[in-house]
C-alpha atoms as a PDB file:
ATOM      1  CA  UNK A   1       8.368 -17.406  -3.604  1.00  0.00           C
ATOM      2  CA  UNK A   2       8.715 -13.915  -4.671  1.00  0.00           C
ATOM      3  CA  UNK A   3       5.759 -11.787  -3.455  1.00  0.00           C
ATOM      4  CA  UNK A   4       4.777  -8.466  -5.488  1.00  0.00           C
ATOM      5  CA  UNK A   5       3.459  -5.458  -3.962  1.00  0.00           C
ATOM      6  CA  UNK A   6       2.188  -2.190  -5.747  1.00  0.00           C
ATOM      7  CA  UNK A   7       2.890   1.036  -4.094  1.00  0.00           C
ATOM      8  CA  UNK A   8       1.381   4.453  -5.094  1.00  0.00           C
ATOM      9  CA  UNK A   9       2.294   7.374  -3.679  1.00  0.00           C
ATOM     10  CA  UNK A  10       3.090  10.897  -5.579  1.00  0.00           C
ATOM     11  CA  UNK A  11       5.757  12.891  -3.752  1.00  0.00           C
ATOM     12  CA  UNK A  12       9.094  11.450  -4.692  1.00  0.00           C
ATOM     13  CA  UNK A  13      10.732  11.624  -1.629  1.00  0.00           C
ATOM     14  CA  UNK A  14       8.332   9.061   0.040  1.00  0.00           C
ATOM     15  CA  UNK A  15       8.409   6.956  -3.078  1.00  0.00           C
ATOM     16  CA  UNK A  16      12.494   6.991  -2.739  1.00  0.00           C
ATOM     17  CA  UNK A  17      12.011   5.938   1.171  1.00  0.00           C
ATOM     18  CA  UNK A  18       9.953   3.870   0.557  1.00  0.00           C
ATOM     19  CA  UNK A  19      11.665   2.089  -2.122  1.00  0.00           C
ATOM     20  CA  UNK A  20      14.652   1.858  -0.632  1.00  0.00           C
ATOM     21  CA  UNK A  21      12.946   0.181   2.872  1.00  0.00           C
ATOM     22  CA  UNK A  22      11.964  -2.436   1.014  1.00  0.00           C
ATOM     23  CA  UNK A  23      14.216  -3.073  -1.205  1.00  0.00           C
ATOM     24  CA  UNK A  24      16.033  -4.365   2.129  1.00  0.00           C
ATOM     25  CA  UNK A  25      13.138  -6.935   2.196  1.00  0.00           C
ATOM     26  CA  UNK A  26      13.985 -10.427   0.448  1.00  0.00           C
ATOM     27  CA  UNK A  27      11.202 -12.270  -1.752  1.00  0.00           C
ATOM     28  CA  UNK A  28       9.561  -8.996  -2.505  1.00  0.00           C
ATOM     29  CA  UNK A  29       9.229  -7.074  -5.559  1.00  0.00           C
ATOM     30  CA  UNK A  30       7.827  -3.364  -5.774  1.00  0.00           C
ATOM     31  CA  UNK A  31       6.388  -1.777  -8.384  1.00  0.00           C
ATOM     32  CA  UNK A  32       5.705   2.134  -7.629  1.00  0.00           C
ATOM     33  CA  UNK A  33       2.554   4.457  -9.284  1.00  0.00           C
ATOM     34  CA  UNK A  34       2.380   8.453  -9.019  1.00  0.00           C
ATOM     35  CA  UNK A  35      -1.313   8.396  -9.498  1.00  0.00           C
ATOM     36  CA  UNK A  36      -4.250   6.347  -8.596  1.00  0.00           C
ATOM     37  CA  UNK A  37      -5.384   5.467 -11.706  1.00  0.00           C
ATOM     38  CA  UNK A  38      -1.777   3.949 -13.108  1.00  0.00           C
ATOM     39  CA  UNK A  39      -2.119   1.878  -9.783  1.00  0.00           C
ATOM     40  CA  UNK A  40      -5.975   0.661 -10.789  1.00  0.00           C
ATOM     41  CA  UNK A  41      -5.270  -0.332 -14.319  1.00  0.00           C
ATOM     42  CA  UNK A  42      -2.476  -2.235 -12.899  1.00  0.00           C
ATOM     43  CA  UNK A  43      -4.088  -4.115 -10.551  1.00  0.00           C
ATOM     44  CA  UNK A  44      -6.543  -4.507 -13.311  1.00  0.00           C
ATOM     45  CA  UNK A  45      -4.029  -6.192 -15.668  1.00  0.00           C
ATOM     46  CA  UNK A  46      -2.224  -8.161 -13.298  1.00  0.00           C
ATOM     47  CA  UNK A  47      -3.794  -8.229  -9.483  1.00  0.00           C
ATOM     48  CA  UNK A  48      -0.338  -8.112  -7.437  1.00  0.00           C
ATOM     49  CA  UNK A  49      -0.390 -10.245  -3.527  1.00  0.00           C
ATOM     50  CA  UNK A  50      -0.588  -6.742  -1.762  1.00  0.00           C
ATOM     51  CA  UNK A  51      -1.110  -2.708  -2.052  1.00  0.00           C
ATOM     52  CA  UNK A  52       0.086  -0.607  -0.373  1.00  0.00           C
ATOM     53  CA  UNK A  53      -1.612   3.654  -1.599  1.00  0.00           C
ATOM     54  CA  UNK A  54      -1.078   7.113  -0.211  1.00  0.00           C
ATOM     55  CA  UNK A  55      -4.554   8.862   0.408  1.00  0.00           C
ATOM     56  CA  UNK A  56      -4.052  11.919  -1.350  1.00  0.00           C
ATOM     57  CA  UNK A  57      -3.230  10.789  -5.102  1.00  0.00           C
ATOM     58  CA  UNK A  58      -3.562  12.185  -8.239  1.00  0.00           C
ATOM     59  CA  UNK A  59      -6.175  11.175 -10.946  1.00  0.00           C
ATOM     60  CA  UNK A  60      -7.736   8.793  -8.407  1.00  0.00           C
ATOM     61  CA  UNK A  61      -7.183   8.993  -4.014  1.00  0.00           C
ATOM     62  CA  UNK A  62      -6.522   6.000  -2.409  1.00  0.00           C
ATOM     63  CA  UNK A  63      -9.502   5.813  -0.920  1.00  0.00           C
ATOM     64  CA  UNK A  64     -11.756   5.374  -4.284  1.00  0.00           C
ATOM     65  CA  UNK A  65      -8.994   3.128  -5.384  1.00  0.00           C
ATOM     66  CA  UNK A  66      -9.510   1.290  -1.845  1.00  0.00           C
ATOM     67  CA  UNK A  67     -13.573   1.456  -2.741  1.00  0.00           C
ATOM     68  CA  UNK A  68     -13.101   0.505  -6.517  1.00  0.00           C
ATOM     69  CA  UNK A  69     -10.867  -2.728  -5.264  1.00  0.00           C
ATOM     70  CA  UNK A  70     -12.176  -4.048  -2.044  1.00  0.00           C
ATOM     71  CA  UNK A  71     -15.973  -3.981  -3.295  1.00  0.00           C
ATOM     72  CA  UNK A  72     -15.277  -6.318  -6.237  1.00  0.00           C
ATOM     73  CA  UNK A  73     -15.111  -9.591  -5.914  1.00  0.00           C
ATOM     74  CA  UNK A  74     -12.628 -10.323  -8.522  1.00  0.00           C
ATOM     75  CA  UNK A  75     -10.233  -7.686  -6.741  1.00  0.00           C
ATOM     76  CA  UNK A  76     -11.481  -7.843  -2.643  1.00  0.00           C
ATOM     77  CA  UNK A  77      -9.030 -10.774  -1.500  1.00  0.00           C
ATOM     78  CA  UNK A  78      -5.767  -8.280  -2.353  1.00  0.00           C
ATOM     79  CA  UNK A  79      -4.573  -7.330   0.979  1.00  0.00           C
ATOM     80  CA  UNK A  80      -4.681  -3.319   0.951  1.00  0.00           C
ATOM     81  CA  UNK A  81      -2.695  -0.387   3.197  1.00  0.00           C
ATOM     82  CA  UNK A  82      -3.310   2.630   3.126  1.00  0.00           C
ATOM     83  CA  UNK A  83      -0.221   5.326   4.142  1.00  0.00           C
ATOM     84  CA  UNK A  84      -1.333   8.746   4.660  1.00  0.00           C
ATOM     85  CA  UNK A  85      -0.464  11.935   6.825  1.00  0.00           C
ATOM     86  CA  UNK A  86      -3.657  13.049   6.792  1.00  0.00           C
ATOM     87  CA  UNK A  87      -4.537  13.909  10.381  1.00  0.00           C
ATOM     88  CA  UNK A  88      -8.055  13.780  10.062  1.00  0.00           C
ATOM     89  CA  UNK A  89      -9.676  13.162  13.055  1.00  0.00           C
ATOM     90  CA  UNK A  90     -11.744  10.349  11.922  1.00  0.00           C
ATOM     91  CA  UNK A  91      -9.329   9.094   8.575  1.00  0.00           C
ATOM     92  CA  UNK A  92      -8.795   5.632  10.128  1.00  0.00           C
ATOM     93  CA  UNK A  93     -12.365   5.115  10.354  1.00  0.00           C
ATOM     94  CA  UNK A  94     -12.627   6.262   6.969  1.00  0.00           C
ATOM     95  CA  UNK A  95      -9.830   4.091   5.556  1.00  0.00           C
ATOM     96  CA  UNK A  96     -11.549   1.116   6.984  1.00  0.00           C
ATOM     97  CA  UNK A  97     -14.914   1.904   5.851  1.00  0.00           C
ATOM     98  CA  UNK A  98     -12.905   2.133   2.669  1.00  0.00           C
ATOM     99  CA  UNK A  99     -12.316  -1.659   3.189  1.00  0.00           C
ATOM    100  CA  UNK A 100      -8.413  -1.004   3.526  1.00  0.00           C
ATOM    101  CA  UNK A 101      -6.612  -3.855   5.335  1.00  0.00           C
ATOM    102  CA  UNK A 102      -4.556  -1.433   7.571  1.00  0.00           C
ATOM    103  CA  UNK A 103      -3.320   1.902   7.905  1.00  0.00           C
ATOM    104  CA  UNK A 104      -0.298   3.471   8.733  1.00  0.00           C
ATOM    105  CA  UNK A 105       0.682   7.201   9.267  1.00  0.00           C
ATOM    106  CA  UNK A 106       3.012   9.198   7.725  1.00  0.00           C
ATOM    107  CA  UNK A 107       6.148   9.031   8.843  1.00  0.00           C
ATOM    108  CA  UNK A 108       6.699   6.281   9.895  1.00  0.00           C
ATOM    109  CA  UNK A 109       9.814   4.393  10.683  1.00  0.00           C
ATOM    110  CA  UNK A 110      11.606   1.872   7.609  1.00  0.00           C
ATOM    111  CA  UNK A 111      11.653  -0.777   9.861  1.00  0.00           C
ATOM    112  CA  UNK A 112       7.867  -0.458  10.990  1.00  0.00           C
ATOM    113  CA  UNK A 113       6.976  -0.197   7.105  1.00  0.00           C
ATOM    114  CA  UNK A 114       8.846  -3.310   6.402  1.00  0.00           C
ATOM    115  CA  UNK A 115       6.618  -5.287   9.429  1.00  0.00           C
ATOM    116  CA  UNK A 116       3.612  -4.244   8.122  1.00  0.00           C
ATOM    117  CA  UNK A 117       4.442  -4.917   4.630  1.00  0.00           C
ATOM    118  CA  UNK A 118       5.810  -8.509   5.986  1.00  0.00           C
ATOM    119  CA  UNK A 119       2.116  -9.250   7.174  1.00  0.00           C
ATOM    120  CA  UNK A 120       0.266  -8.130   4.241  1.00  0.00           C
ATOM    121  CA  UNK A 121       2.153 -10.154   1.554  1.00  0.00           C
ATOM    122  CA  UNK A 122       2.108 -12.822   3.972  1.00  0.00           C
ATOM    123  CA  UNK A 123       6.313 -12.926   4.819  1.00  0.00           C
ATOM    124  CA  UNK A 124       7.056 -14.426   7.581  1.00  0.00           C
ATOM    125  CA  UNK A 125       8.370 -11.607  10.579  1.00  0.00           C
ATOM    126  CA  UNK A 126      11.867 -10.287  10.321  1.00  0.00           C
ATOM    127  CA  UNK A 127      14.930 -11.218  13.144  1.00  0.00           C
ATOM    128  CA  UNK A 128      14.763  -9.053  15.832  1.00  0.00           C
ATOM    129  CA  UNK A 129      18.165  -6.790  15.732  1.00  0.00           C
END
């Protein structure tokens, strides 16, 4: 079964990374958003099985969009990631007061994306190697 995940993030050099790490990543299919507020309506209009934001988005930050998603009840049960390389002292904290399912910091390595993305949409873990 072909899982879809959303990804939003607005500088198109992460986008491209990102999209080509997972492309790598059988029985998953991306759709990417350059602004938080593409990536809400979305949702909106058809929920996807995972998200996966950048913090600092146009329109709408990940963080409301986090907020906006996790605190409704019709929306709370998507699985949620937040990527960021904010280095905020206290952004985790902030990401999981957000209700975010996990965070991971910018940059990161394809292969570590891919893992993490694995257990949000559920994927069963790659083959070492």
């Amino acid at each position: 079964m072909t899982r879809r995940i959303y990804v939003a993030d607005d500088d198109p050099r992460i986008s491209d990374l990102i999209r080509a790490s997972l492309a790598r990543m059988e029985d998953l299919e991306a759709t990417f958003f350059d602004n938080g507020l593409e990536l809400l309506q979305a949702v909106q209009e058809s929920p996807p099985d995972a998200i996966l934001s950048d913090i600092i988005l146009p329109r709408l930050d990940g963080l409301a969009v986090a907020r906006l998603l996790k605190f409704d009840e019709q929306y709370q049960g998507i699985p949620l990631m937040v990527v960021s390389s904010v280095i905020d002292a206290d952004i985790e904290e902030q990401v999981r007061q957000a209700g975010a399912d996990g965070f991971l910091r910018k940059p990161f390595r394809p292969q570590e994306l891919r893992d993490r993305v694995r257990e949000l949409v559920g994927l069963p873990a790659s083959a070492p190697g």
